[in-house]
C-alpha atoms as a PDB file:
ATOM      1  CA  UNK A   1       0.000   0.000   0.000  1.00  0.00           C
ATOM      2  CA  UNK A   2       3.076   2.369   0.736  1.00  0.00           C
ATOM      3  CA  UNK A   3       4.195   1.810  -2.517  1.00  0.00           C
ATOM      4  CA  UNK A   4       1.024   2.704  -4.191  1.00  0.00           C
ATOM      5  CA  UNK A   5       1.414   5.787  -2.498  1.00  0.00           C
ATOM      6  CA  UNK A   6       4.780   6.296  -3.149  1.00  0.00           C
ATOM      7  CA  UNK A   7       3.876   5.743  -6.847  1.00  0.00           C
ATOM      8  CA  UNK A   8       1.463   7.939  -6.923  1.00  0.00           C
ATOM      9  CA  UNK A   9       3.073  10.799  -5.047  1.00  0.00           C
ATOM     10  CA  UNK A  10       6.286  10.365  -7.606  1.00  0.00           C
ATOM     11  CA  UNK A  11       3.676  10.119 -10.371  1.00  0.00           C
ATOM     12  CA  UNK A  12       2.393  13.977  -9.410  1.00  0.00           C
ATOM     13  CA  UNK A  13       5.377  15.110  -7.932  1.00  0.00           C
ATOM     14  CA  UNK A  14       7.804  14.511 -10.963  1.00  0.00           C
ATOM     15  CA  UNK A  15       5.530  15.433 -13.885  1.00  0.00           C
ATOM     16  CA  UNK A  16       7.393  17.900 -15.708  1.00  0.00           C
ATOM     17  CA  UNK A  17       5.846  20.746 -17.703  1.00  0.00           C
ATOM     18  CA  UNK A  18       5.715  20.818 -21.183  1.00  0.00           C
ATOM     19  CA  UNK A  19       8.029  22.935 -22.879  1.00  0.00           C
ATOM     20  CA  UNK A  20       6.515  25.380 -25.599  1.00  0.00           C
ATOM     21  CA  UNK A  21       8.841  26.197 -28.412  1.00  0.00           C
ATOM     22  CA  UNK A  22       8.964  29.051 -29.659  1.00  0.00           C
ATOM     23  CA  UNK A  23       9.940  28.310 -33.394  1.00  0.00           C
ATOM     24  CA  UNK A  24      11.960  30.510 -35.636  1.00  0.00           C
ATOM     25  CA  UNK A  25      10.812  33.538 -36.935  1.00  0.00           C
ATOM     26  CA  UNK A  26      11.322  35.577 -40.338  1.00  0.00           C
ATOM     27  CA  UNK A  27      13.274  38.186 -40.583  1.00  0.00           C
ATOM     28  CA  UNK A  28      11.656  40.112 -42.888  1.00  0.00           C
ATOM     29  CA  UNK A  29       8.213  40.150 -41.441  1.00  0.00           C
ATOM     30  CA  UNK A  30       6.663  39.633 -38.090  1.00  0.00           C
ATOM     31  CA  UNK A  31       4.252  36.474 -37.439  1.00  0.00           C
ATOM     32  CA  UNK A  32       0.509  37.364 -38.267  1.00  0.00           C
ATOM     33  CA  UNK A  33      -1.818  37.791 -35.604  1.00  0.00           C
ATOM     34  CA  UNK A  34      -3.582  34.863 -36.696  1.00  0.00           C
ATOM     35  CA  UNK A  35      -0.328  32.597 -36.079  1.00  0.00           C
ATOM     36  CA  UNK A  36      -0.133  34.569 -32.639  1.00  0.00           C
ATOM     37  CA  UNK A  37      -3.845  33.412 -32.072  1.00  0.00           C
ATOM     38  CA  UNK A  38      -3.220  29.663 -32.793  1.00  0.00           C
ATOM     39  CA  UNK A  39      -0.360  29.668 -31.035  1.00  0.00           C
ATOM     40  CA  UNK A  40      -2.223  30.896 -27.866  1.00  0.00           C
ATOM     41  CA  UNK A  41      -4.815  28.289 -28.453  1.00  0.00           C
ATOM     42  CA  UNK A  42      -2.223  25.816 -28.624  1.00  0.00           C
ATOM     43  CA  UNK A  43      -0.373  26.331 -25.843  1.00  0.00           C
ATOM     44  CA  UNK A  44      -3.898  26.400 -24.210  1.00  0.00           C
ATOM     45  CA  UNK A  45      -4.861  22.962 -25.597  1.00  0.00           C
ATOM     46  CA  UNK A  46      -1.167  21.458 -24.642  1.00  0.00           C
ATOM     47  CA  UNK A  47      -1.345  18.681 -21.513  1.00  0.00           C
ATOM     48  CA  UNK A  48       0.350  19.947 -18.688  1.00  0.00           C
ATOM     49  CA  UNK A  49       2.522  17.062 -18.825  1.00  0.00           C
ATOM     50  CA  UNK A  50       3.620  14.231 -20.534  1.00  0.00           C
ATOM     51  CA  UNK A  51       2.572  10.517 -18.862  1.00  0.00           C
ATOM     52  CA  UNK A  52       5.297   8.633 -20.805  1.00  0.00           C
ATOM     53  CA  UNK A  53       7.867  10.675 -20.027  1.00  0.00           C
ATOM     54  CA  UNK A  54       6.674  10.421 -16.278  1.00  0.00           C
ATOM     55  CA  UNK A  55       6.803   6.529 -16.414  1.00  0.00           C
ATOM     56  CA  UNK A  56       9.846   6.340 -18.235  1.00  0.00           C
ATOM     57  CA  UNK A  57      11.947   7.893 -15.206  1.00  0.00           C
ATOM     58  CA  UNK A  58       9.649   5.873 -12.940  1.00  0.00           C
ATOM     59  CA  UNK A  59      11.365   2.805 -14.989  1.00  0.00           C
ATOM     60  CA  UNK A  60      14.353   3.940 -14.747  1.00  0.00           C
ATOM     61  CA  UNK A  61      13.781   4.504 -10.911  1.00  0.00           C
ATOM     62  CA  UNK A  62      12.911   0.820 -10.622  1.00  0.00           C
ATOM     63  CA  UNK A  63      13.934  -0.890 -13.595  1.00  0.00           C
ATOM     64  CA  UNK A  64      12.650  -3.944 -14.294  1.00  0.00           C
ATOM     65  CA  UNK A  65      14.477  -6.689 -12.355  1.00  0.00           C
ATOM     66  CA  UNK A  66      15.582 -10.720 -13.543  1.00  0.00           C
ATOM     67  CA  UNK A  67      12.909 -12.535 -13.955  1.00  0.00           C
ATOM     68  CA  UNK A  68      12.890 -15.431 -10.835  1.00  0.00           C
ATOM     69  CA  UNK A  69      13.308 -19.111 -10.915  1.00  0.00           C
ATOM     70  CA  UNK A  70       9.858 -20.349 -12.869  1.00  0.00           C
ATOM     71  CA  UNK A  71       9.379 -22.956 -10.141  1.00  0.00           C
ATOM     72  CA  UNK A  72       9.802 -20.284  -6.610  1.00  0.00           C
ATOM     73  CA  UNK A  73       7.487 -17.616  -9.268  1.00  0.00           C
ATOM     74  CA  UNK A  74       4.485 -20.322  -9.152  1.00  0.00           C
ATOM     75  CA  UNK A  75       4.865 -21.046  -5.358  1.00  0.00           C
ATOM     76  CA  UNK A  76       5.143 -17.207  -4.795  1.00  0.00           C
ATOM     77  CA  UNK A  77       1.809 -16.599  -7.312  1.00  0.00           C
ATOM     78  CA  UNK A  78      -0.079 -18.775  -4.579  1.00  0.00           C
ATOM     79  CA  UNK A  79       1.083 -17.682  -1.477  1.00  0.00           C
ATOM     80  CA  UNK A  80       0.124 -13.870  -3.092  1.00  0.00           C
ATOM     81  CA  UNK A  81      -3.245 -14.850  -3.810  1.00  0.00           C
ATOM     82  CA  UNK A  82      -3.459 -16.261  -0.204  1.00  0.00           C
ATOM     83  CA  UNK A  83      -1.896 -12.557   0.996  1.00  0.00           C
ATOM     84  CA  UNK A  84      -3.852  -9.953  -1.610  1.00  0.00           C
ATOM     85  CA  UNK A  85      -7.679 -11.864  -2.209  1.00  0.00           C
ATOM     86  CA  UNK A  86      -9.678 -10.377  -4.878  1.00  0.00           C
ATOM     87  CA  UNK A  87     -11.651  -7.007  -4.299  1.00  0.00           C
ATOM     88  CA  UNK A  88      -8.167  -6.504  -1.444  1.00  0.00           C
ATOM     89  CA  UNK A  89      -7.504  -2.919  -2.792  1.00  0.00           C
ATOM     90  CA  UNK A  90     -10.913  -1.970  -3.445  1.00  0.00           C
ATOM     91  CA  UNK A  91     -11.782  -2.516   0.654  1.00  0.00           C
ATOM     92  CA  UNK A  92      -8.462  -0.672   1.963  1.00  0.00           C
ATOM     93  CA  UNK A  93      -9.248   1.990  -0.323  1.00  0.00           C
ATOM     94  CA  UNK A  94     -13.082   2.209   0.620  1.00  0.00           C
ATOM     95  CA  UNK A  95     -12.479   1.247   4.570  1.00  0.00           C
ATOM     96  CA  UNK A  96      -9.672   4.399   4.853  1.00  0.00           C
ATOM     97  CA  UNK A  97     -11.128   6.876   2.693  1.00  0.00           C
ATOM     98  CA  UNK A  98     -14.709   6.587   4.205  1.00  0.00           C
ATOM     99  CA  UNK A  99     -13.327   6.552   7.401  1.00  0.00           C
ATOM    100  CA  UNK A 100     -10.638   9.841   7.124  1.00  0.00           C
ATOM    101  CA  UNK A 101     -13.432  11.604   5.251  1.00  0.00           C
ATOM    102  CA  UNK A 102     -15.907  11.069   8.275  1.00  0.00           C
ATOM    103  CA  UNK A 103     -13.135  12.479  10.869  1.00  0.00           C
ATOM    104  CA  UNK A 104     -12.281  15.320   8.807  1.00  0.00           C
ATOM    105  CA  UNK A 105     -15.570  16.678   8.186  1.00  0.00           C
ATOM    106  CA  UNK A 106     -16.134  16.492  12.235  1.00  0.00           C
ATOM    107  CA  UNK A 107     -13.108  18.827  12.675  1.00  0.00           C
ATOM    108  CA  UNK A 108     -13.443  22.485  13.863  1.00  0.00           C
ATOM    109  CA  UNK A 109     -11.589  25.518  12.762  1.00  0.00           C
ATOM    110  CA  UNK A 110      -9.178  25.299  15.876  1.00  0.00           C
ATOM    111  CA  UNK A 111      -8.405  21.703  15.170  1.00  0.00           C
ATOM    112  CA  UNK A 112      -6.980  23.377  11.795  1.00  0.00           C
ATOM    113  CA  UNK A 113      -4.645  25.410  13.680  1.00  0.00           C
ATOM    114  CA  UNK A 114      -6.789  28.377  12.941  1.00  0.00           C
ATOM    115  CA  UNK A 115      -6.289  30.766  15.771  1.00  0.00           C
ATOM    116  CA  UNK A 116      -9.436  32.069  17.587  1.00  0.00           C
ATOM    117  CA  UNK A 117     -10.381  35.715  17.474  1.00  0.00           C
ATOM    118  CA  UNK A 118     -10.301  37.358  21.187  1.00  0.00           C
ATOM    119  CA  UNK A 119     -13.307  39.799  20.004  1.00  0.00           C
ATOM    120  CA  UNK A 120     -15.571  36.535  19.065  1.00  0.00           C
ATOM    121  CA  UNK A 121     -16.330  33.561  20.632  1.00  0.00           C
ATOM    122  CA  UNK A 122     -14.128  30.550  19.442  1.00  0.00           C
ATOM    123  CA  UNK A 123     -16.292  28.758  16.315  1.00  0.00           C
ATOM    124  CA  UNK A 124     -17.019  25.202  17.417  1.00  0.00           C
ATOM    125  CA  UNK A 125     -18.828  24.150  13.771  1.00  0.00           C
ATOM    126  CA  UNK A 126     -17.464  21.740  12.282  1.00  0.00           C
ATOM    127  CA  UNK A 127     -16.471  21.721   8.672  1.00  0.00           C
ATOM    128  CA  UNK A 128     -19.766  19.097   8.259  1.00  0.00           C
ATOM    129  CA  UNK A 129     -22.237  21.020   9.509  1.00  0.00           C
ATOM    130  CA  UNK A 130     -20.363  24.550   7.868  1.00  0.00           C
ATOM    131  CA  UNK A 131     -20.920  22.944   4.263  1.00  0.00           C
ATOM    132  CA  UNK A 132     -24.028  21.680   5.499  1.00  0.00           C
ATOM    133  CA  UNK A 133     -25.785  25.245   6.620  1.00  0.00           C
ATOM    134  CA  UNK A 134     -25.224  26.134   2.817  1.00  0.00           C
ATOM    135  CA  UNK A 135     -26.591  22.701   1.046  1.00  0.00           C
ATOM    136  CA  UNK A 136     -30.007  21.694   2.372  1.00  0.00           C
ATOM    137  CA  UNK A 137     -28.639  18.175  -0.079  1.00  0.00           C
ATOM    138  CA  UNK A 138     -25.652  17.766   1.656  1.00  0.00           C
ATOM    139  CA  UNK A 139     -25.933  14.316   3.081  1.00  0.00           C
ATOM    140  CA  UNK A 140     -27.518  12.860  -0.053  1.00  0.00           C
ATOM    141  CA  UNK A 141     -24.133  14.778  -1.966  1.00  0.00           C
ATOM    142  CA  UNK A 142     -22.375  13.065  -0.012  1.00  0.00           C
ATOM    143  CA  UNK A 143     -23.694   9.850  -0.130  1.00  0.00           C
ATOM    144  CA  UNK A 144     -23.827   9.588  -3.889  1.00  0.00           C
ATOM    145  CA  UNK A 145     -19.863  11.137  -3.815  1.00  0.00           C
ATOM    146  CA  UNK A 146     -19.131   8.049  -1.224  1.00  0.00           C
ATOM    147  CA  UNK A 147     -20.887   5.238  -3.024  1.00  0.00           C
ATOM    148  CA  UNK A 148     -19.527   6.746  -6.393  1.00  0.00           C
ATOM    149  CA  UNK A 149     -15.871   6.637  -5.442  1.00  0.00           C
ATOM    150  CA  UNK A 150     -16.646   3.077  -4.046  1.00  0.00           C
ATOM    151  CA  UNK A 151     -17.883   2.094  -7.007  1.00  0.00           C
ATOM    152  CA  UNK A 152     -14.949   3.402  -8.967  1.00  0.00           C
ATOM    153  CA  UNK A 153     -12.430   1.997  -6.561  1.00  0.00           C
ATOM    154  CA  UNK A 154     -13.455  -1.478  -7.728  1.00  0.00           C
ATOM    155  CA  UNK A 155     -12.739  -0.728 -11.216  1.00  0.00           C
ATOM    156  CA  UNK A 156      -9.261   0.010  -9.994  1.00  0.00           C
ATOM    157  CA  UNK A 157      -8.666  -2.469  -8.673  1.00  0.00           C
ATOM    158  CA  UNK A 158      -9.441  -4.816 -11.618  1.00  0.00           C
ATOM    159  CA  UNK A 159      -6.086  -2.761 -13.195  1.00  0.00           C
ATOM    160  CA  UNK A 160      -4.245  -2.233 -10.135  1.00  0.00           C
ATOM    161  CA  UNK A 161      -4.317  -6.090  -8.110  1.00  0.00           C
ATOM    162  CA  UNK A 162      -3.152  -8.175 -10.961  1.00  0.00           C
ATOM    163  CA  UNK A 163      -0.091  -6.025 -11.403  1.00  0.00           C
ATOM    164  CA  UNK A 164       0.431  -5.593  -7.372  1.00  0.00           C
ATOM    165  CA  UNK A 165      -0.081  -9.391  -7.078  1.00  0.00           C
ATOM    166  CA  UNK A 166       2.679 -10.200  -9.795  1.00  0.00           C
ATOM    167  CA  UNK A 167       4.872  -7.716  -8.119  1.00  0.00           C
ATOM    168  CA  UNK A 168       4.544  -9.336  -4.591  1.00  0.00           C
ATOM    169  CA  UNK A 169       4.960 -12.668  -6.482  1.00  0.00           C
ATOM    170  CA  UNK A 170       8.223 -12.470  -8.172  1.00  0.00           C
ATOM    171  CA  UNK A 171       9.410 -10.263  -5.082  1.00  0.00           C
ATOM    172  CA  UNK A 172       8.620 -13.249  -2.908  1.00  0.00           C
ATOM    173  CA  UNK A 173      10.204 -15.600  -5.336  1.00  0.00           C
ATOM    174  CA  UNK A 174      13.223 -14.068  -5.486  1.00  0.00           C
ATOM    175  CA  UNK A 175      13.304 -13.738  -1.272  1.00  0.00           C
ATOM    176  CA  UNK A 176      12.016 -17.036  -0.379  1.00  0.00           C
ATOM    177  CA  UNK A 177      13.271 -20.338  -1.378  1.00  0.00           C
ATOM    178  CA  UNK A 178      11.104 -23.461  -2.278  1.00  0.00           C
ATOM    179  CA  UNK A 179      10.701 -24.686   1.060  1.00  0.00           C
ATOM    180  CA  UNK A 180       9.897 -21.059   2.554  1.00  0.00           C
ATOM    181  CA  UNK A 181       7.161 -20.672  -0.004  1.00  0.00           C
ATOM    182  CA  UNK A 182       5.932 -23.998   0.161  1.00  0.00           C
ATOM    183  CA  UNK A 183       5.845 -23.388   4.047  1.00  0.00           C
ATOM    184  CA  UNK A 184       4.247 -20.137   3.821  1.00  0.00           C
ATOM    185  CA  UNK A 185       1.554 -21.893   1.367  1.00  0.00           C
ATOM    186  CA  UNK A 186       0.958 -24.741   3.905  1.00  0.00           C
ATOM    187  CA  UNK A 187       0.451 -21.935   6.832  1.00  0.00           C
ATOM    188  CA  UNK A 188      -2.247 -19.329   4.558  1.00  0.00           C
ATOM    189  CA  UNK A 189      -4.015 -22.774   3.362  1.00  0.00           C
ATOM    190  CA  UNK A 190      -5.376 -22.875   7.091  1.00  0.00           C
ATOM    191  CA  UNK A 191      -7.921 -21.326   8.801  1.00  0.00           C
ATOM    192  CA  UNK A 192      -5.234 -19.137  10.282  1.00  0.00           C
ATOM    193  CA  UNK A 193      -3.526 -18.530   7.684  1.00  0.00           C
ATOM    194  CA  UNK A 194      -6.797 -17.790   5.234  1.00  0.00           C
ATOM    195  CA  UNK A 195      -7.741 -15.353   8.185  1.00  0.00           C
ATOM    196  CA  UNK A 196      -4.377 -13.417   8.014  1.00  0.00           C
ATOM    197  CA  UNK A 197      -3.747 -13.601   4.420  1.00  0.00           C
ATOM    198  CA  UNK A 198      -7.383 -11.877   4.414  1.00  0.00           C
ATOM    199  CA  UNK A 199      -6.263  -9.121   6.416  1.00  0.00           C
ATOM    200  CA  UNK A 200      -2.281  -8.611   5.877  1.00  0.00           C
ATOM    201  CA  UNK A 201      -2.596  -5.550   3.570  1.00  0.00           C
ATOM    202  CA  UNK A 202      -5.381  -4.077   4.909  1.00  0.00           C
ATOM    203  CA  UNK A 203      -3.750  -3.912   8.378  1.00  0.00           C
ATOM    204  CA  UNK A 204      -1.041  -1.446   6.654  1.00  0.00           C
ATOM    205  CA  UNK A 205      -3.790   1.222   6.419  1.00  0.00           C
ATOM    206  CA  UNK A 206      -5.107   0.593   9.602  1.00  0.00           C
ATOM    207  CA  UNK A 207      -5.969   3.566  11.780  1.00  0.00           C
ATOM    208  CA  UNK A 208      -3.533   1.817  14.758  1.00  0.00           C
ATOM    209  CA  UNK A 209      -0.881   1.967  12.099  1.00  0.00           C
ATOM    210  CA  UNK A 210      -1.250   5.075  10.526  1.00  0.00           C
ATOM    211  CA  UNK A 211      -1.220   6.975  13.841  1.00  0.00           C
ATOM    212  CA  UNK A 212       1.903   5.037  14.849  1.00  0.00           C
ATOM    213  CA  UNK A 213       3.168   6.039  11.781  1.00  0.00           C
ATOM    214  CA  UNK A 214       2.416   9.626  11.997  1.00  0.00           C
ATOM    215  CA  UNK A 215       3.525  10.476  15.992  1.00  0.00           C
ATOM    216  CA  UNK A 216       6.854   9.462  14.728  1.00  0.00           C
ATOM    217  CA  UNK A 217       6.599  12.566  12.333  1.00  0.00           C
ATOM    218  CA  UNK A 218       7.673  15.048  15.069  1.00  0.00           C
ATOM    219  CA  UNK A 219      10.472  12.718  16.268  1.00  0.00           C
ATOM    220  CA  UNK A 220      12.007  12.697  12.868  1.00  0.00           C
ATOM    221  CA  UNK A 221      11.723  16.577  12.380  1.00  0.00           C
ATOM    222  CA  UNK A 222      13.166  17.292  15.282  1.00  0.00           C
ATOM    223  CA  UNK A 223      16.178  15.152  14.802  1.00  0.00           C
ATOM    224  CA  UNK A 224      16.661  16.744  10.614  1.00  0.00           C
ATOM    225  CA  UNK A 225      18.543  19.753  11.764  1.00  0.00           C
ATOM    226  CA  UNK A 226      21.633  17.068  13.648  1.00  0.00           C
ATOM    227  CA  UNK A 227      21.401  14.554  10.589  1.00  0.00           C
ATOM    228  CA  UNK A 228      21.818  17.989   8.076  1.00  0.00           C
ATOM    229  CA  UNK A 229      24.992  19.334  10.603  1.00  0.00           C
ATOM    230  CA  UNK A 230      26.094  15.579  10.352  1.00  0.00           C
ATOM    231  CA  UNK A 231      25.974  15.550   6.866  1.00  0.00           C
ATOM    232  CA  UNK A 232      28.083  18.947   6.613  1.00  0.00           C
ATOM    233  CA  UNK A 233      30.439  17.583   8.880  1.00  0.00           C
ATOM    234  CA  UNK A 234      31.526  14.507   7.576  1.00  0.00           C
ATOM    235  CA  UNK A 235      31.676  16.499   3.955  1.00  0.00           C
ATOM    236  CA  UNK A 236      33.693  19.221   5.063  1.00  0.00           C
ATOM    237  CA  UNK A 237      37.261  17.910   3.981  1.00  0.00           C
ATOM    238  CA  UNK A 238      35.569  17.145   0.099  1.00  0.00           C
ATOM    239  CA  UNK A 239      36.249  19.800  -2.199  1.00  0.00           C
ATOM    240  CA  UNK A 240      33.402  22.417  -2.516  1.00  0.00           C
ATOM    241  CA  UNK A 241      31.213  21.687  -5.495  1.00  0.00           C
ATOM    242  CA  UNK A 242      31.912  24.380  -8.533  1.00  0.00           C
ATOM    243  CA  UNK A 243      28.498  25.505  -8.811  1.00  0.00           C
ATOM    244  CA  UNK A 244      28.880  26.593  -5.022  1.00  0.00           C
ATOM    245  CA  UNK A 245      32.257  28.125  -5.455  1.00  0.00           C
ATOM    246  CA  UNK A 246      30.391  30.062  -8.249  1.00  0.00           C
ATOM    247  CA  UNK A 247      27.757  31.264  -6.079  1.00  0.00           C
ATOM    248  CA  UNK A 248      29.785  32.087  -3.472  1.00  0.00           C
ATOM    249  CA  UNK A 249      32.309  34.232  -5.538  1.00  0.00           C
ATOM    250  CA  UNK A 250      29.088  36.132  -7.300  1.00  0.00           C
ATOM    251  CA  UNK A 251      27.860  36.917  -3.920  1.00  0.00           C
ATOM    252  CA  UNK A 252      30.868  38.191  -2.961  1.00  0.00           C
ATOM    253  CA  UNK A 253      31.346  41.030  -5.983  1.00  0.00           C
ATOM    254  CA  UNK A 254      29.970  44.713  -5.203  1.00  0.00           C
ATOM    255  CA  UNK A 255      26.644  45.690  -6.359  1.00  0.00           C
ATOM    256  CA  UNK A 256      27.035  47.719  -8.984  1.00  0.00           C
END
């Protein structure tokens, strides 16, 4: 499920912009307004970034690896299926959204850091009953928007599972032996073994889990500024990169 994330995140985060050129020009005479105009509507009409550029670093990022032994693969395919059922994605998806959108709509403005105004007294609406005084419909929006989203999540994950489960498989394959995976096989083709194999994704996204994972947050920020000095430190005898020799000797010269 981190990984999806992750994918996702990298997916947004690195798609670049699309470059507009700006083609050569005569001259002897300047472009028509016409050409201007198209041009405009071009650049208004151009994507905002370009998908197969975006999953070609993403390749290169995590380029394809050697394909496992054929016999560990097939033991690995089963204990995956065992590990990430059918419909898996679609019920982590539709379990944590439904359940982060219900706590977020019952925060206040001073859960949002918002600070109060001494003249007033502090607002205690929540954002649910704020976009609610507004929308007489707002429950029924909502519930269409929630059962909508559901609905669409389990499209998803008819692209999405196949292609997670032959990830997990050949990661497996190439971490377990034969006897590990047949083991691991033997344990999920219990009862308890069907009963965690049925829940050992979904506990990833588990509220438990995510709040473990996000206390930790502070912990780590507050210990950034000694790994940064740490960093410096253990650099200092290297050479200063030329780019920062350049910067520092343009900072230096007097303003003109």
């Amino acid at each position: 499920m981190r990984l999806i994330m992750f994918g996702t995140a990298l997916l947004l985060a690195g798609a670049p912009a699309v470059a507009h050129p700006t083609g050569s020009h005569s001259a002897t005479a300047a472009p028509s307004k016409a050409k201007d105009a198209a041009k405009d509507t071009s650049a208004a009409k151009a994507p905002q970034f370009d998908l197969a550029q975006v999953m070609a670093v993403f390749d290169k990022i995590f380029p394809a690896q050697p394909d496992p032994p054929l016999a560990r693969l097939t033991l690995a395919r089963t204990a995956v299926q065992g590990l990430f059922p059918d419909g898996t994605y679609a019920r982590m998806m539709d379990g944590m959204t439904h359940g982060a959108i219900d706590r977020v709509m019952g925060l206040t403005e001073a859960d949002l850091g918002k600070p109060a105004d001494k003249a007033k007294p502090a607002d205690t609406m929540t954002l649910k009953q704020k976009l609610a005084k507004d929308d007489p419909n707002f429950d029924e929006r909502m519930r269409i928007a929630e059962r909508v989203v559901g609905e669409e999540f389990a499209k998803f994950a008819t692209i999405i599972e196949p292609k997670i489960r032959e990830g997990l498989a050949r990661s497996m394959a190439r971490r377990f032996d034969e006897k590990q995976l047949a083991d691991i096989n033997a344990f999920l083709a219990t009862d308890s073994g069907r009963a965690f194999g049925s829940q050992s994704m979904a506990m990833w996204v588990d509220p438990d889990v995510m709040r473990s994972v996000m206390t930790s947050f502070p912990q780590i920020m507050t210990a950034m500024p000694d790994t940064m000095k740490r960093i410096e430190a253990e650099t200092a005898q290297l050479p200063k990169p030329k780019h920062a020799v350049q910067v520092k000797i343009e900072a230096a010269k007097p303003a003109n």
